[in-house]
PDB file of N, CA and C in Angstrom:
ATOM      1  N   UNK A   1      65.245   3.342   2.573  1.00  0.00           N
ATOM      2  CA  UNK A   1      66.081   3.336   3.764  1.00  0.00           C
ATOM      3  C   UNK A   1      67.030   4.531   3.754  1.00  0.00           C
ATOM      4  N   UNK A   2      67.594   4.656   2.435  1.00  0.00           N
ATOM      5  CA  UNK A   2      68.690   5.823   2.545  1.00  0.00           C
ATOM      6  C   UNK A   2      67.500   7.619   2.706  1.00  0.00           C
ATOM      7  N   UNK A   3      66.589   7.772   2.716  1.00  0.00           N
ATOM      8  CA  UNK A   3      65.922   8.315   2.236  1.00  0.00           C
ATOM      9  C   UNK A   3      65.663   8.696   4.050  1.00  0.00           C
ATOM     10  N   UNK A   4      65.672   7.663   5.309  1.00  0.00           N
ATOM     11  CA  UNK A   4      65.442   8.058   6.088  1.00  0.00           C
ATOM     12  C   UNK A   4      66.333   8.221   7.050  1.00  0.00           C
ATOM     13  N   UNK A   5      67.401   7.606   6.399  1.00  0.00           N
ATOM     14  CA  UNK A   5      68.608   7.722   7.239  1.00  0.00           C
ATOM     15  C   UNK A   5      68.945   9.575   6.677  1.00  0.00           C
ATOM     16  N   UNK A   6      68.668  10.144   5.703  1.00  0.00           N
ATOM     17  CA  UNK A   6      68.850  11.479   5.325  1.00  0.00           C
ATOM     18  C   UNK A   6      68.081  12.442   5.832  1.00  0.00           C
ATOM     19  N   UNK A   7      66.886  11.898   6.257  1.00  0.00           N
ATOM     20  CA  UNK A   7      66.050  12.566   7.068  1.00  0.00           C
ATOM     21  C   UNK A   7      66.335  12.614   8.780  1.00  0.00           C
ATOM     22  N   UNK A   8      66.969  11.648   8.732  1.00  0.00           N
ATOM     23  CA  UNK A   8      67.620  11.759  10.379  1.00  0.00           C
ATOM     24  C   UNK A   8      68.789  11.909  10.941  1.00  0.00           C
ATOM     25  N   UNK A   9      69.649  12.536   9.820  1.00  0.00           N
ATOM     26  CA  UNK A   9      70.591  13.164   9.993  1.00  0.00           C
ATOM     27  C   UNK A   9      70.074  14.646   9.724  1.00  0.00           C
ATOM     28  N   UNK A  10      69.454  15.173   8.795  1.00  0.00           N
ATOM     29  CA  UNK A  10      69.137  16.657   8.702  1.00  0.00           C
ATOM     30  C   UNK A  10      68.091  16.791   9.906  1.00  0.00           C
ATOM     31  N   UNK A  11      67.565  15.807  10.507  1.00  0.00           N
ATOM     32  CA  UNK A  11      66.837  16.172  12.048  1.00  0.00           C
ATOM     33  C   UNK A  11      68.051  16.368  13.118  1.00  0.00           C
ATOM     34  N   UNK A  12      68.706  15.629  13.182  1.00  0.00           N
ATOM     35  CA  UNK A  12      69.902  15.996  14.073  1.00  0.00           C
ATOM     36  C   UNK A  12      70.659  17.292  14.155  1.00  0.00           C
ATOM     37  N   UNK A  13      71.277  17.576  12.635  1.00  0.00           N
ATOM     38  CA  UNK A  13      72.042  18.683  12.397  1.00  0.00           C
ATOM     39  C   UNK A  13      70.949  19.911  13.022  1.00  0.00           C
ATOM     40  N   UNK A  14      69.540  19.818  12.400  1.00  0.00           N
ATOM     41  CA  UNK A  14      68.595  20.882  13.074  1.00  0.00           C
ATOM     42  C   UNK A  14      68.678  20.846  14.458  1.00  0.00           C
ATOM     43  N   UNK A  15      68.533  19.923  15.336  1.00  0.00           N
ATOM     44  CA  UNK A  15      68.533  19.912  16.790  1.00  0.00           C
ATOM     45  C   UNK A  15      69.977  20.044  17.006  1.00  0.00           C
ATOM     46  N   UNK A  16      71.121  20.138  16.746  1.00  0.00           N
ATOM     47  CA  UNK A  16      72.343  20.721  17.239  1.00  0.00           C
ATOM     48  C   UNK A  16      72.100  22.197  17.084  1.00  0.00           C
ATOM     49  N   UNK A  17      72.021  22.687  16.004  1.00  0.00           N
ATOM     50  CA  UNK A  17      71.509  24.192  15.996  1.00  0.00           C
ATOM     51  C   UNK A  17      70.665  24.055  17.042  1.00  0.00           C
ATOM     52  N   UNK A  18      69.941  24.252  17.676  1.00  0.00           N
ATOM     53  CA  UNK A  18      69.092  24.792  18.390  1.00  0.00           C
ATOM     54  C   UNK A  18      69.557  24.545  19.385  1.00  0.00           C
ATOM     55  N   UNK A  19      70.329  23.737  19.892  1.00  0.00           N
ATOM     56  CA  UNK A  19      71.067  23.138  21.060  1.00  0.00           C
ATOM     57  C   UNK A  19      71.855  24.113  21.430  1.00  0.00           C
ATOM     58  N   UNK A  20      72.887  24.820  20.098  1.00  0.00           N
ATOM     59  CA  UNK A  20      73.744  26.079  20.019  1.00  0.00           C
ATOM     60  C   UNK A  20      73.207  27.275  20.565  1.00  0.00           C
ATOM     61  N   UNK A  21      71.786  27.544  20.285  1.00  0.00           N
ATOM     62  CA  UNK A  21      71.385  28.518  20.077  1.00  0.00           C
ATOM     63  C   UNK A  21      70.518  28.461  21.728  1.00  0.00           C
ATOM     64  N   UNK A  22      70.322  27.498  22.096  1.00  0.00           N
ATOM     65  CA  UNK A  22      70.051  27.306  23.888  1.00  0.00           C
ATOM     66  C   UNK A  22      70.794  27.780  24.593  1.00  0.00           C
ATOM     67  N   UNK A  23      72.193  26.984  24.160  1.00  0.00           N
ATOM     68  CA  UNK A  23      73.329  27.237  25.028  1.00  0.00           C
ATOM     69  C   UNK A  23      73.752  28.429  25.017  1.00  0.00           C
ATOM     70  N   UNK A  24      73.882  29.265  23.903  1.00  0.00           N
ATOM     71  CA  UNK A  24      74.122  30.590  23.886  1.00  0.00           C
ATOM     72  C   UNK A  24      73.049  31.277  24.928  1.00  0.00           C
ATOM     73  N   UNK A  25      71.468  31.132  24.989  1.00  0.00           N
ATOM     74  CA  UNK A  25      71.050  32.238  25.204  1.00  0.00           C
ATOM     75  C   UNK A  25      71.106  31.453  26.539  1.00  0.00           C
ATOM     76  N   UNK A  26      71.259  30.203  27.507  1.00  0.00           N
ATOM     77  CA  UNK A  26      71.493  30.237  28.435  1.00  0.00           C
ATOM     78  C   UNK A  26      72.273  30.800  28.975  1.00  0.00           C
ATOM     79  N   UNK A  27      73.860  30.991  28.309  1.00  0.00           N
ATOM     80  CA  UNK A  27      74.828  32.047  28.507  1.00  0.00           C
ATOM     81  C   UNK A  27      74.554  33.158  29.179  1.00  0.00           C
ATOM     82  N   UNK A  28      73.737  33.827  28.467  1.00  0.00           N
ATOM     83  CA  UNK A  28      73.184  35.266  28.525  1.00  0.00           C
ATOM     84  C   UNK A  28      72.309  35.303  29.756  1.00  0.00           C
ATOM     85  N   UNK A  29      71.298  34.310  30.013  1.00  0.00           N
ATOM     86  CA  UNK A  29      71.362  34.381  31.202  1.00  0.00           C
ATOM     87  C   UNK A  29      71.478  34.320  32.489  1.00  0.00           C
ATOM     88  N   UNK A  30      72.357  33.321  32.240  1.00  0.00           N
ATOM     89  CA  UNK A  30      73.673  33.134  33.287  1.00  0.00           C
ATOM     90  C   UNK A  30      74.471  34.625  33.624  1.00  0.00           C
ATOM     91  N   UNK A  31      74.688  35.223  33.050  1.00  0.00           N
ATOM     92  CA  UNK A  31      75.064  36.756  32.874  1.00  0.00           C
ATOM     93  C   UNK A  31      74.848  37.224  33.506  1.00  0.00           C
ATOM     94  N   UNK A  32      73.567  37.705  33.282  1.00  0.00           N
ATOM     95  CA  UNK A  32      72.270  38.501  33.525  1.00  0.00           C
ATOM     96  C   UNK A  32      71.746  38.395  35.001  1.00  0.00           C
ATOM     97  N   UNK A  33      71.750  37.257  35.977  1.00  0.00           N
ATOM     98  CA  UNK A  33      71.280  36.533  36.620  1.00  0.00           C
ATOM     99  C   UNK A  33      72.478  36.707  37.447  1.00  0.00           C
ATOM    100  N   UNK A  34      73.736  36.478  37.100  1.00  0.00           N
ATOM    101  CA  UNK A  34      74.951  36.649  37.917  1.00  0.00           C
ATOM    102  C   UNK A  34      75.474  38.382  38.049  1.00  0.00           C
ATOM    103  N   UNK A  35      74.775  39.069  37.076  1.00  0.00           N
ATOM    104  CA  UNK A  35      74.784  40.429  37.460  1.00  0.00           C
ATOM    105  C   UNK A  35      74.170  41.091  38.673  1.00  0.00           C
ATOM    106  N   UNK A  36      72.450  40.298  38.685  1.00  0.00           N
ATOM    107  CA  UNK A  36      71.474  40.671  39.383  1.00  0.00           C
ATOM    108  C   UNK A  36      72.274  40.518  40.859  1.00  0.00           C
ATOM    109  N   UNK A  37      72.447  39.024  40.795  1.00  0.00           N
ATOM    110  CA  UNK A  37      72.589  38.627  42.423  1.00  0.00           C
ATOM    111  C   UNK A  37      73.691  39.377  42.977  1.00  0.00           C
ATOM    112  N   UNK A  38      74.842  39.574  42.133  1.00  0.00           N
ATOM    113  CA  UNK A  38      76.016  40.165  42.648  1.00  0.00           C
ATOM    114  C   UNK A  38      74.971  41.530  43.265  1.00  0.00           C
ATOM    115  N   UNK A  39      74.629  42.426  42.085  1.00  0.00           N
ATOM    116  CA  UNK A  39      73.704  43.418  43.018  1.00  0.00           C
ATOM    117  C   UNK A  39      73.434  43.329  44.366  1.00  0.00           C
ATOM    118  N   UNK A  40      72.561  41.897  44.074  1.00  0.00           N
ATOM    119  CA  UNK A  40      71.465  41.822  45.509  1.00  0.00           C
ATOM    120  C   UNK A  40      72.654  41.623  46.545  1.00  0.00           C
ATOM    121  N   UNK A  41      73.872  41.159  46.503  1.00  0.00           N
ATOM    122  CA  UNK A  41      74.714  41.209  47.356  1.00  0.00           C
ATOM    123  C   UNK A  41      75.281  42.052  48.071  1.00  0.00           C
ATOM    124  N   UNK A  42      75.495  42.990  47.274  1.00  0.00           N
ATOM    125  CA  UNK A  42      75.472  44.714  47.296  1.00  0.00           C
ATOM    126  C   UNK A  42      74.677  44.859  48.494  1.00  0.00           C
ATOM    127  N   UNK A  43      73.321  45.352  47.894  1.00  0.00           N
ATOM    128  CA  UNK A  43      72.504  45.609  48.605  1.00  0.00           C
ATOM    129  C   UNK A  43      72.324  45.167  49.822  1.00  0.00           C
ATOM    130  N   UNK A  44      72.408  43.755  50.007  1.00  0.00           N
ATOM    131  CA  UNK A  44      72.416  43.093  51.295  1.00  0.00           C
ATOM    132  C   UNK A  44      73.442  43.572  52.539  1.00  0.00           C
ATOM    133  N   UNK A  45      74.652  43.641  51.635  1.00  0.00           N
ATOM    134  CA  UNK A  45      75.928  44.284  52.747  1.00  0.00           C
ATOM    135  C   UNK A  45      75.451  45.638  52.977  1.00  0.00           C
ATOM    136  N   UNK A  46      74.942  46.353  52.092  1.00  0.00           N
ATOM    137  CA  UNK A  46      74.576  47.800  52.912  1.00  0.00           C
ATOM    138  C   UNK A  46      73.547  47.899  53.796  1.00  0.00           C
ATOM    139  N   UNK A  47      72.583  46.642  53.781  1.00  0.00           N
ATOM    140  CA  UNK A  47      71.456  46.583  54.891  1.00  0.00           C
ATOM    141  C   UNK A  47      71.949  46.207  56.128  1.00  0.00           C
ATOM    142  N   UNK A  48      72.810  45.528  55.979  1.00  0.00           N
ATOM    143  CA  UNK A  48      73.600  44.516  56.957  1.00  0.00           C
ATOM    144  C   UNK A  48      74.738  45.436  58.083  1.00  0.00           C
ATOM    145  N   UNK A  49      74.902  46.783  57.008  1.00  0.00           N
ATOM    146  CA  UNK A  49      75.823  47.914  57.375  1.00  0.00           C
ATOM    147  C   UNK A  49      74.849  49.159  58.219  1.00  0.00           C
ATOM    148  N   UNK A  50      73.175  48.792  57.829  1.00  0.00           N
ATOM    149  CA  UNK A  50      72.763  49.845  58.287  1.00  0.00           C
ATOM    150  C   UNK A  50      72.309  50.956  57.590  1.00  0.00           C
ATOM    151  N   UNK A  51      72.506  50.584  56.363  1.00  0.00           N
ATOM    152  CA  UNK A  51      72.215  51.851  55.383  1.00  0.00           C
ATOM    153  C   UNK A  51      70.481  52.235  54.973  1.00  0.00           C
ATOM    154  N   UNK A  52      70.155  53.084  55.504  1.00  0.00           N
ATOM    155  CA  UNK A  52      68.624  53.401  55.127  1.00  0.00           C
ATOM    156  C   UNK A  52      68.186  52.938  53.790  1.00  0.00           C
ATOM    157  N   UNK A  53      66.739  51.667  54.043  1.00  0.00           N
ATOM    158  CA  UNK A  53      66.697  51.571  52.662  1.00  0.00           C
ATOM    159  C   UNK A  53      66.592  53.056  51.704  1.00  0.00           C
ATOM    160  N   UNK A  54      65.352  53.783  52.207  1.00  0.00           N
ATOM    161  CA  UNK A  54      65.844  55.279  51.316  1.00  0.00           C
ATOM    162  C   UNK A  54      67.007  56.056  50.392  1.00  0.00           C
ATOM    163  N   UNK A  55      68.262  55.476  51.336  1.00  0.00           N
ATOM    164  CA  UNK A  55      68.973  55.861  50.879  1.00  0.00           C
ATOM    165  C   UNK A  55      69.162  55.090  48.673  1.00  0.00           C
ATOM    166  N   UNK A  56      69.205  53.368  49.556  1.00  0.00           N
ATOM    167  CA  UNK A  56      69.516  52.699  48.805  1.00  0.00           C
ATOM    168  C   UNK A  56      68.369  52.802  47.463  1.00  0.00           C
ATOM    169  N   UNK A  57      66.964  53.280  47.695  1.00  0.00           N
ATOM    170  CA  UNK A  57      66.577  53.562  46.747  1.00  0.00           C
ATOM    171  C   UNK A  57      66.558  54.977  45.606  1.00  0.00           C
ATOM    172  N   UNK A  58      67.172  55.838  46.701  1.00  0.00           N
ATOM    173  CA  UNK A  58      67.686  57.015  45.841  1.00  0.00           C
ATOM    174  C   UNK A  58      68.780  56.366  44.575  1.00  0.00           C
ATOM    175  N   UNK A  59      69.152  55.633  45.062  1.00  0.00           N
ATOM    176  CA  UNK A  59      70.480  55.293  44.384  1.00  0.00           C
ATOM    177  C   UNK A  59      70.236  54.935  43.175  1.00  0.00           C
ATOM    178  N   UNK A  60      69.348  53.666  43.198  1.00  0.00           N
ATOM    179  CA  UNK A  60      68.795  52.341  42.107  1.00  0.00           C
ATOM    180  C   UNK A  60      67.725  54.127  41.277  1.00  0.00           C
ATOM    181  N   UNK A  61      67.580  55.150  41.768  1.00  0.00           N
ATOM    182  CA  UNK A  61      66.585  55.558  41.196  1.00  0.00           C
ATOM    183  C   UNK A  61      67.101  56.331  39.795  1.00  0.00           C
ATOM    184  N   UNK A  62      68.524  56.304  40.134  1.00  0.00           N
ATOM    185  CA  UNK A  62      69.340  57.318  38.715  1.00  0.00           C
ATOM    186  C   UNK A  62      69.717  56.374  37.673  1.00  0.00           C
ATOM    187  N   UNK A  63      69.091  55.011  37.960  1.00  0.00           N
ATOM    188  CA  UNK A  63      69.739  54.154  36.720  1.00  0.00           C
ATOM    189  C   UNK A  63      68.768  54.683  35.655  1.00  0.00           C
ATOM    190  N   UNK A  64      69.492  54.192  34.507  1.00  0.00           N
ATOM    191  CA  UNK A  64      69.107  54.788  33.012  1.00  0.00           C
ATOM    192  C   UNK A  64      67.967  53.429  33.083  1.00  0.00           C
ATOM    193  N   UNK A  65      68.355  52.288  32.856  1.00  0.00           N
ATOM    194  CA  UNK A  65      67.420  51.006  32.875  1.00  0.00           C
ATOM    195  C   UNK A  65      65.867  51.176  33.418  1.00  0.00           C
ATOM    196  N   UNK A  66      64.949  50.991  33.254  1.00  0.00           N
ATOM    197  CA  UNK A  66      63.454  50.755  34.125  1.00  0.00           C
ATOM    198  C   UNK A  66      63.693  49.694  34.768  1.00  0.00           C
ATOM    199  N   UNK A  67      64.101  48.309  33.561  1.00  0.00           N
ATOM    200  CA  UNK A  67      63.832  47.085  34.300  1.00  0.00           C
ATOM    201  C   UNK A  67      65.130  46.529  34.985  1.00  0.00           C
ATOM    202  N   UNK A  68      65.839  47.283  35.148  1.00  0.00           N
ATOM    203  CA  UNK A  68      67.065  47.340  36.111  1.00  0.00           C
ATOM    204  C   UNK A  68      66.635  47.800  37.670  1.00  0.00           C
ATOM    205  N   UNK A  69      65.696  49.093  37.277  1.00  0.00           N
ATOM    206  CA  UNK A  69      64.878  50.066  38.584  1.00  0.00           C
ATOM    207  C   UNK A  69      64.347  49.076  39.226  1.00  0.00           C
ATOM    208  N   UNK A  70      63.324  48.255  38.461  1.00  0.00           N
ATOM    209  CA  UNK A  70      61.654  47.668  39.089  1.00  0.00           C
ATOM    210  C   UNK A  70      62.761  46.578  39.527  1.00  0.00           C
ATOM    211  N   UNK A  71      63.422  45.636  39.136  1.00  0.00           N
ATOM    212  CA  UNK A  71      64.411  44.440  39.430  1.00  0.00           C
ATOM    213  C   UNK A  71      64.927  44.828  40.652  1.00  0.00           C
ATOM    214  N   UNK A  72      66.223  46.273  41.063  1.00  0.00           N
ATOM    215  CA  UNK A  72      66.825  46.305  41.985  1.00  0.00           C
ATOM    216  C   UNK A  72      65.603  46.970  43.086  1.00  0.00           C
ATOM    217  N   UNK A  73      64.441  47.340  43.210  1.00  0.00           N
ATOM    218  CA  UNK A  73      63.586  48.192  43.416  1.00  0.00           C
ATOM    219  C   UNK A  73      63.089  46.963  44.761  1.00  0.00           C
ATOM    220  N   UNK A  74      62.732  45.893  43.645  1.00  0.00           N
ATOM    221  CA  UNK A  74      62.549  44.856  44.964  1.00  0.00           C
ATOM    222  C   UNK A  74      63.257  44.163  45.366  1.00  0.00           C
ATOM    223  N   UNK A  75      64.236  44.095  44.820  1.00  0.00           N
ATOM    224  CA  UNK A  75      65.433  43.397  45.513  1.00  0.00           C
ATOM    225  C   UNK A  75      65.521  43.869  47.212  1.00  0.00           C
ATOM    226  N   UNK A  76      65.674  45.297  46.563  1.00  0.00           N
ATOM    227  CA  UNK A  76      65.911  46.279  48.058  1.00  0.00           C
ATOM    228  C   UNK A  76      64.769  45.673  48.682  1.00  0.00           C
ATOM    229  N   UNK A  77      63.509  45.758  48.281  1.00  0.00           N
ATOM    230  CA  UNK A  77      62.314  45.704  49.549  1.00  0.00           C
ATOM    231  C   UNK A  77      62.870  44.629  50.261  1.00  0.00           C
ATOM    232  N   UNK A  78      62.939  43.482  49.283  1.00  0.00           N
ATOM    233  CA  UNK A  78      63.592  41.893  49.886  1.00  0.00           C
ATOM    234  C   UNK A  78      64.561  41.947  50.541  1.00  0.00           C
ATOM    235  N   UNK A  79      65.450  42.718  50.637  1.00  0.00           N
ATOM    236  CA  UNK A  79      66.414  42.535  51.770  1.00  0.00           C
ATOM    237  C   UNK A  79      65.751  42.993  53.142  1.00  0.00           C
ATOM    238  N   UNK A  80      65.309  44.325  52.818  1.00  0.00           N
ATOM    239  CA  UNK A  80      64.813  44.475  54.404  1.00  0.00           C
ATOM    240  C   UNK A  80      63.947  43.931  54.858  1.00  0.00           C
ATOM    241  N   UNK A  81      63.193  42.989  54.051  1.00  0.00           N
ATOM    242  CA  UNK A  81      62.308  42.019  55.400  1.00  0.00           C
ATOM    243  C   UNK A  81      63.343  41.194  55.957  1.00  0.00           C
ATOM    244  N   UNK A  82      64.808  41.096  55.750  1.00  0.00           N
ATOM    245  CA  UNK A  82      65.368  40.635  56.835  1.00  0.00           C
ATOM    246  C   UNK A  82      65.964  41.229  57.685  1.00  0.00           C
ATOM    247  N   UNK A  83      66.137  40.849  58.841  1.00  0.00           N
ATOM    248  CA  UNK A  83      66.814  41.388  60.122  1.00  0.00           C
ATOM    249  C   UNK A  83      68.325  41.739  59.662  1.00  0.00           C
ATOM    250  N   UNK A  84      68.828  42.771  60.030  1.00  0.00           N
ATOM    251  CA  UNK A  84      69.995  43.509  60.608  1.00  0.00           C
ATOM    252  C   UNK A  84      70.763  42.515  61.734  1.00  0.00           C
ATOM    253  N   UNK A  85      71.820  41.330  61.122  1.00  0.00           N
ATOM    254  CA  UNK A  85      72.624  40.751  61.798  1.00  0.00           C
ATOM    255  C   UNK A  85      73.562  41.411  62.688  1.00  0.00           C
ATOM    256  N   UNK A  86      74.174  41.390  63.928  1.00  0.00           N
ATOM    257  CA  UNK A  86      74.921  42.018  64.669  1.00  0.00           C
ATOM    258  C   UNK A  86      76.555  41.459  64.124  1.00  0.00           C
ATOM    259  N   UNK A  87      76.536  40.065  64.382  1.00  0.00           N
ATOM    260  CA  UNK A  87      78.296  39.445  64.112  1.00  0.00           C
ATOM    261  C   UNK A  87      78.540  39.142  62.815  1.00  0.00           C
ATOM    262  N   UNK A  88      79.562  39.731  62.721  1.00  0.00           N
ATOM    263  CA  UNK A  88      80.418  40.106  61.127  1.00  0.00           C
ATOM    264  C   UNK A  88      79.423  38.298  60.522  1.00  0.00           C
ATOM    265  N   UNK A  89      80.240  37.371  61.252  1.00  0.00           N
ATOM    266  CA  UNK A  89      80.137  36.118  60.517  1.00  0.00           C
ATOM    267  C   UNK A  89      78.697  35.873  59.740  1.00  0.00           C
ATOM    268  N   UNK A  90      77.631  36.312  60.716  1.00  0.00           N
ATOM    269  CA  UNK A  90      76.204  36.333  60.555  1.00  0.00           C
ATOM    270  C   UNK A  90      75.806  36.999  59.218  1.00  0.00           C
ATOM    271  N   UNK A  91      76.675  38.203  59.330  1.00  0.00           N
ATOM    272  CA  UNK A  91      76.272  39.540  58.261  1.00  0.00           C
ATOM    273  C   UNK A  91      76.947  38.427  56.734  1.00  0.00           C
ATOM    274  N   UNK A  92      77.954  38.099  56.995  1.00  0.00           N
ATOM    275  CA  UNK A  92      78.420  37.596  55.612  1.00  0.00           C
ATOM    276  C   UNK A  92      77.688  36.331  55.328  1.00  0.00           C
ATOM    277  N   UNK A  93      77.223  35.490  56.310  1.00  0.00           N
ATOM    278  CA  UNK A  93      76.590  33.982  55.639  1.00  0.00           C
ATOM    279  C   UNK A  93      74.975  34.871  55.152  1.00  0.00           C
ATOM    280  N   UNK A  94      74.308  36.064  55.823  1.00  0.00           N
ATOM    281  CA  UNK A  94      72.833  36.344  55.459  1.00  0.00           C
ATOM    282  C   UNK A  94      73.652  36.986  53.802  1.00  0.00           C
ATOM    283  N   UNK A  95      74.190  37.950  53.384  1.00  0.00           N
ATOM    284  CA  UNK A  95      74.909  38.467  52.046  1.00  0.00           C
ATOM    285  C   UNK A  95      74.970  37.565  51.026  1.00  0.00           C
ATOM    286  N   UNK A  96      75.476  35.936  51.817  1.00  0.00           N
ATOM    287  CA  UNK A  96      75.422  34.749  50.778  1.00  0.00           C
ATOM    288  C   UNK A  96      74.515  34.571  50.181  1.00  0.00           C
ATOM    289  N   UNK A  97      73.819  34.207  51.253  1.00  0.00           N
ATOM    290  CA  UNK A  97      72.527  33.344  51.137  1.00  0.00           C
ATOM    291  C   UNK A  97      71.169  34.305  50.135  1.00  0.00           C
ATOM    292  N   UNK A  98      71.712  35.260  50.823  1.00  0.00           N
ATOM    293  CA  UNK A  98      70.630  36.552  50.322  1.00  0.00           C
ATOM    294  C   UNK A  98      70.795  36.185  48.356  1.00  0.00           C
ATOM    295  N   UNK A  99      72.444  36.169  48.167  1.00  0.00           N
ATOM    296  CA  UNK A  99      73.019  36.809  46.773  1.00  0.00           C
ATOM    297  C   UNK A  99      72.396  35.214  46.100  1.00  0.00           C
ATOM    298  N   UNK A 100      72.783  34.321  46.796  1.00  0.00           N
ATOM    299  CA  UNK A 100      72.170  32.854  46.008  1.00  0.00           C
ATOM    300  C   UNK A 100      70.807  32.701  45.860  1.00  0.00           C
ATOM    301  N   UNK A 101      69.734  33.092  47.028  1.00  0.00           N
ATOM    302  CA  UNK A 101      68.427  33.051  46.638  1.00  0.00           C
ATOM    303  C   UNK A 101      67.792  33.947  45.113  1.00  0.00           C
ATOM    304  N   UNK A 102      68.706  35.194  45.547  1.00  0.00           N
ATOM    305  CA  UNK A 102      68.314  35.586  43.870  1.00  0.00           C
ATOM    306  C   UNK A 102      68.623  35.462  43.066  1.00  0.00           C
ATOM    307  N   UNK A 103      69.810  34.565  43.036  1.00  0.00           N
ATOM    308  CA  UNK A 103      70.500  33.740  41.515  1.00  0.00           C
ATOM    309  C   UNK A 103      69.195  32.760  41.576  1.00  0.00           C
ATOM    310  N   UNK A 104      69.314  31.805  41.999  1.00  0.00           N
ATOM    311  CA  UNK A 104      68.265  30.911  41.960  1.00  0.00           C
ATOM    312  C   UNK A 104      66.781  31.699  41.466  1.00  0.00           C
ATOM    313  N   UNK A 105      66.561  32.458  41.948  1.00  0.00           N
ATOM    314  CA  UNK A 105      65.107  32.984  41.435  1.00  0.00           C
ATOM    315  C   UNK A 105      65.368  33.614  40.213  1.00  0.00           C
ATOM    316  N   UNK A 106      66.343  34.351  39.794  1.00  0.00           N
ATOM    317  CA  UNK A 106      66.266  35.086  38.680  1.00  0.00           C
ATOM    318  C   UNK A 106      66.146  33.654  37.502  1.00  0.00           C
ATOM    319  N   UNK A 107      67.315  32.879  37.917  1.00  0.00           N
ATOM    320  CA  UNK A 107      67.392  31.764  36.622  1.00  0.00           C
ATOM    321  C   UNK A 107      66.231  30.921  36.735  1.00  0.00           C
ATOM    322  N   UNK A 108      65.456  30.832  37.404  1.00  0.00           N
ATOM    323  CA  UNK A 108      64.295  29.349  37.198  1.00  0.00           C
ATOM    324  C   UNK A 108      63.466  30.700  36.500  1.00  0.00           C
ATOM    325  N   UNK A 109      63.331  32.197  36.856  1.00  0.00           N
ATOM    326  CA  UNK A 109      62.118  32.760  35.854  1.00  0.00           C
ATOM    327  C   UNK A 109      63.017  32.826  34.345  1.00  0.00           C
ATOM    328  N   UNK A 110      64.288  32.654  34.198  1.00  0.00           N
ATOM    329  CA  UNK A 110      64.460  33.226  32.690  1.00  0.00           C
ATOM    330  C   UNK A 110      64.138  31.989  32.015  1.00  0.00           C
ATOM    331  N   UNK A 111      64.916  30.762  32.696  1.00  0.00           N
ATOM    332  CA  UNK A 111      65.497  29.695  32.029  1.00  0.00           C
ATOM    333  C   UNK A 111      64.505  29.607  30.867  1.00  0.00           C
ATOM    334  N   UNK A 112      65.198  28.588  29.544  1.00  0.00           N
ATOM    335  CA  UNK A 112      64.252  28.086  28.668  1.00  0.00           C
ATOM    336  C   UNK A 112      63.931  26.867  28.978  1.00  0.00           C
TER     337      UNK A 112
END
């Protein structure tokens, strides 16, 4: 009995570690994911402003990152399949919505 009660405490202590080590790298990409979207938010207000995607891809094109490039690369495409809102209010709820759809997408592809 004592023999398995020792075995199921050193199973526990193992599954808290790893629990640690979840939570940490969920951290990270919670981060990561809240970096992106803020971006895509970015991006969205300058579509929303009118700004040639061209422009916006000159921009994303001087990052040092690749997978920063290919990431903000379609972000941009993804904004402009939407319409160019006219009223401020419009422009800021599409910026939301825009910045939350790619939180949501970035975290369901990282999650563990």
């Amino acid at each position: 009995m004592r023999k398995i009660v020792t075995l199921v405490c050193m199973m526990l202590i193992g599954a808290s570690c790893y629990a640690d080590e979840d939570s940490e790298t969920n951290k990270k990409i919670d981060q990561l994911c809240k970096s992106i979207s803020s971006s895509a938010a970015m991006v969205m207000k300058a579509r929303q402003a009118n700004l040639p995607m061209s422009e916006q891809l000159e921009i994303i094109s001087e990052a040092d990152s690749e997978y920063f490039k290919t990431v903000m690369r379609n972000i941009v495409m993804e904004a402009y399949d939407y319409p160019r809102l006219n009223t401020p209010s419009y422009q800021t709820q599409a910026i939301q919505d825009f910045e939350n759809k790619v939180m949501l997408e970035c975290l369901r592809k990282h999650s563990i």
